[in-house]
Protein backbone atom coordinates (compact mmCIF):
# COMPACT_ATOMS: atom_id res chain seq x y z
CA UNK A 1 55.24 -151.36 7.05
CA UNK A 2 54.16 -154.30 9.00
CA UNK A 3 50.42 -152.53 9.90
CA UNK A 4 51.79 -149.49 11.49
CA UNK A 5 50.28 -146.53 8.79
CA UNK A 6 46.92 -148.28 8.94
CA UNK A 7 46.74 -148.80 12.96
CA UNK A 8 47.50 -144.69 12.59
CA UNK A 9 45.46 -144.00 10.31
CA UNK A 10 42.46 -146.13 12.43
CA UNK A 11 43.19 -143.80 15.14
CA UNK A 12 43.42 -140.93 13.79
CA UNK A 13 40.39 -141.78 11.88
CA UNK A 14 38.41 -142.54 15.76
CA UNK A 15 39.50 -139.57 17.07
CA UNK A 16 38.20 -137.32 14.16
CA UNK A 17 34.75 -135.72 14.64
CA UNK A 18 35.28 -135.36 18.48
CA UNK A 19 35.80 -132.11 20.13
CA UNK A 20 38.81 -131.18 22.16
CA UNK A 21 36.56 -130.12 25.11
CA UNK A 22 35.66 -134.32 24.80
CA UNK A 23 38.91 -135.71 23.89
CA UNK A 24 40.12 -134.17 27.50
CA UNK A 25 37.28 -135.09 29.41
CA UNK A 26 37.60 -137.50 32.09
CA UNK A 27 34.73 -140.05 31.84
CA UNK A 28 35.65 -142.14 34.16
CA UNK A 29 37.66 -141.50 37.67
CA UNK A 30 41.11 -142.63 37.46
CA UNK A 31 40.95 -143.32 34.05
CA UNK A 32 43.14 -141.91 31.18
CA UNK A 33 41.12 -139.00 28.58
CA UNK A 34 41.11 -140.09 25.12
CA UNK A 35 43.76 -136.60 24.70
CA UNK A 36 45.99 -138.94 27.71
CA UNK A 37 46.20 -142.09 25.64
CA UNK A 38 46.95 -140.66 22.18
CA UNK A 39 49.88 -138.69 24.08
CA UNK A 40 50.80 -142.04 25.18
CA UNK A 41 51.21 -143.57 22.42
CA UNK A 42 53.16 -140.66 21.27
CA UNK A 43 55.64 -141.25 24.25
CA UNK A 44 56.09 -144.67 23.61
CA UNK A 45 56.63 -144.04 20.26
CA UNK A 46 59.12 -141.04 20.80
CA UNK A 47 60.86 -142.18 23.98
CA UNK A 48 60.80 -146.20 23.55
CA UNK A 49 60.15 -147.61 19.97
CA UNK A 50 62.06 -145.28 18.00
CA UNK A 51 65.11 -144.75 19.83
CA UNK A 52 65.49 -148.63 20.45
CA UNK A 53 65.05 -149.19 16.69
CA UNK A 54 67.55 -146.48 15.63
CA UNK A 55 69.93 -147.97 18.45
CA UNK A 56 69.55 -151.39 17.52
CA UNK A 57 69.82 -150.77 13.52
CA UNK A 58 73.16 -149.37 14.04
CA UNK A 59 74.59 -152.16 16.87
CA UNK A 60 76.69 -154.12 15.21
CA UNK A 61 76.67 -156.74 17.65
CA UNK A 62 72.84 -156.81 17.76
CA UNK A 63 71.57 -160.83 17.13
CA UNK A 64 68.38 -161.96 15.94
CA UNK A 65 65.80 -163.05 18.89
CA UNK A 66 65.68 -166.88 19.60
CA UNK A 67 61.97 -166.94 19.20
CA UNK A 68 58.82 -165.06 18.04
CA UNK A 69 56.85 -163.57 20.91
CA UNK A 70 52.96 -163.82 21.09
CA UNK A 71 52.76 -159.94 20.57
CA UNK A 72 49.49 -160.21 18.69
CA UNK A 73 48.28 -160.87 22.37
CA UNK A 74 48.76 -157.03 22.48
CA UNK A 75 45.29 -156.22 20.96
CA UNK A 76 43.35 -158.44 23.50
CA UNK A 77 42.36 -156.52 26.37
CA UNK A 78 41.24 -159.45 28.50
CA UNK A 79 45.15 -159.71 29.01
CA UNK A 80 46.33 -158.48 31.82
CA UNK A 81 47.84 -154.57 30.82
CA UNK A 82 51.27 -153.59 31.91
CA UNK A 83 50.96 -150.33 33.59
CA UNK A 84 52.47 -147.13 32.14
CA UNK A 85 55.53 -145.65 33.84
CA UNK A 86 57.73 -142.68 34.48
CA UNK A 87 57.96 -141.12 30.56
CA UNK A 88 55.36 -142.88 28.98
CA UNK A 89 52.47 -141.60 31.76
CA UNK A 90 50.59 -138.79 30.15
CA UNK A 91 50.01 -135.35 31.36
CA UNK A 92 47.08 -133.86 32.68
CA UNK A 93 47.98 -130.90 30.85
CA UNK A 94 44.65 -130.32 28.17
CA UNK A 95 45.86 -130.72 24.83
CA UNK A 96 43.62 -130.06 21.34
CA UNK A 97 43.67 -132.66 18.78
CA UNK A 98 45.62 -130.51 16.10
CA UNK A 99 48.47 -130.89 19.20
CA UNK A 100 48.01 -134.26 19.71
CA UNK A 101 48.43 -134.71 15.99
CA UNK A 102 51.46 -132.54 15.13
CA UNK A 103 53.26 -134.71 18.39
CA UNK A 104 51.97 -138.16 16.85
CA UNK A 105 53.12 -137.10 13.38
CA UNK A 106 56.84 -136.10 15.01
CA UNK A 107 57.10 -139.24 16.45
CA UNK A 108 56.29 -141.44 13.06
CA UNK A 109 58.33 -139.06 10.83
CA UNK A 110 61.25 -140.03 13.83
CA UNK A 111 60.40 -143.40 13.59
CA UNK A 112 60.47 -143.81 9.90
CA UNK A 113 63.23 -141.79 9.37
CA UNK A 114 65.11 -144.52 10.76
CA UNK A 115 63.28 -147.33 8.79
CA UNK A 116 63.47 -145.78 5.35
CA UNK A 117 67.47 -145.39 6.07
CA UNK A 118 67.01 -149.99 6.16
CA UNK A 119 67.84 -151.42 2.73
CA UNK A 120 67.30 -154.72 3.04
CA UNK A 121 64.46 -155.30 5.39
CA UNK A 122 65.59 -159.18 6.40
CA UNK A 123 68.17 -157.32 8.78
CA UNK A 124 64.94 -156.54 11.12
CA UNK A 125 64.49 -160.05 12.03
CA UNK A 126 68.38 -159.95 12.35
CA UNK A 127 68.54 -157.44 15.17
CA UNK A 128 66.70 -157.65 18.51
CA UNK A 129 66.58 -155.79 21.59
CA UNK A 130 64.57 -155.59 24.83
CA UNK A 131 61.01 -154.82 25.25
CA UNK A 132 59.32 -154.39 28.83
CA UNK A 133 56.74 -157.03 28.21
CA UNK A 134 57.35 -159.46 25.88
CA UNK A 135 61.37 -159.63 26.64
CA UNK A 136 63.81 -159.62 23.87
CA UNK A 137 62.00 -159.28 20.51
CA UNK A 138 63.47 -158.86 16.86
CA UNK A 139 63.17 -155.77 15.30
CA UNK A 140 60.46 -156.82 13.09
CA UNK A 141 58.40 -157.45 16.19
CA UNK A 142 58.96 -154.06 17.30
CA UNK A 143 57.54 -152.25 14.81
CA UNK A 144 54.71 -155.15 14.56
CA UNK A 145 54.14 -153.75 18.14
CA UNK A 146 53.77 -150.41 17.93
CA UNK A 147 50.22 -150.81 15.41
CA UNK A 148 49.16 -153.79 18.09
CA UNK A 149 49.88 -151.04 20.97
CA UNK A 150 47.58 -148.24 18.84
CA UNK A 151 44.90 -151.22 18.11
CA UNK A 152 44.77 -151.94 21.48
CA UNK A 153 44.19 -147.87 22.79
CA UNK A 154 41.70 -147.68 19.97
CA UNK A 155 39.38 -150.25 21.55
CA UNK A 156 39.98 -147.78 24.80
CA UNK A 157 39.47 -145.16 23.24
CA UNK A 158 36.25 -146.73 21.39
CA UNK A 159 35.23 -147.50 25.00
CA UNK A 160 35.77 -144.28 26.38
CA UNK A 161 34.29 -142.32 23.66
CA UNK A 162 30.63 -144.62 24.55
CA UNK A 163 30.68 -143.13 28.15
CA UNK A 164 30.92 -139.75 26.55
């Protein structure tokens, strides 16, 4: 739905042949490991996109967004990033890839759980809530989002993986 299996499977698929020893080491002072930004998008997954999509497919009173937003600028890392906060900040806490994947698996079973429940997928574009960048966004856009969000870590991780 909407390019969020393949942006997974992408990831999943850059991640594969490295070690865990590499997927936690720090390249790069300051910066996130390659384990830090897959639990990322785990957290945003579990503790934003998810629970806003559950909420907002059961609000009644949800209304559709006045306007597209330009969340394909997502993917383009000359854009200025919005900085990670509070629950979404990984841990420093080492973590091996079969962890990494059994949390990023949870979160899209979560996720979908609540999609497959939709019927009639034109109610997405009905519904809207919130998001910390873009503003309000339908619910379409939301789950647009969250495979623009992983395409955008992949390029970090692609770039983090070349320092290795």
């Amino acid at each position: 739905m909407l390019g969020i299996e393949e942006a997974r499977k992408e990831l999943l698929t850059g991640v594969e042949n490295l070690s865990d020893e590499q997927l936690n080491r720090e390249v790069e002072e300051g910066r996130w490991t390659i384990a830090q930004v897959l639990e990322h998008l785990h957290l945003i997954e579990r503790g934003l996109a998810a629970p806003i999509i559950q909420k907002e497919l059961a609000n009644e009173d949800s209304q559709p967004a006045r306007k597209k937003k330009p969340i394909e600028l997502t993917v383009d890392r000359s854009v200025q990033k919005v900085e990670a906060t509070g629950p979404f900040v990984p841990s420093n806490e080492f973590m091996p890839l079969e962890e990494i994947k059994k949390r990023l698996s949870q979160s899209r079973a979560t996720l979908q759980e609540a999609l497959h429940a939709v019927e009639d997928e034109s109610i997405l574009s009905q519904k809207s809530a919130k998001h910390p960048a873009f503003g309000t966004m339908d619910l379409e856009q939301w789950i647009e989002f969250i495979g623009l969000h992983e395409r955008r870590h992949l390029q970090q991780i692609e770039e983090l993986k070349a320092k290795l």
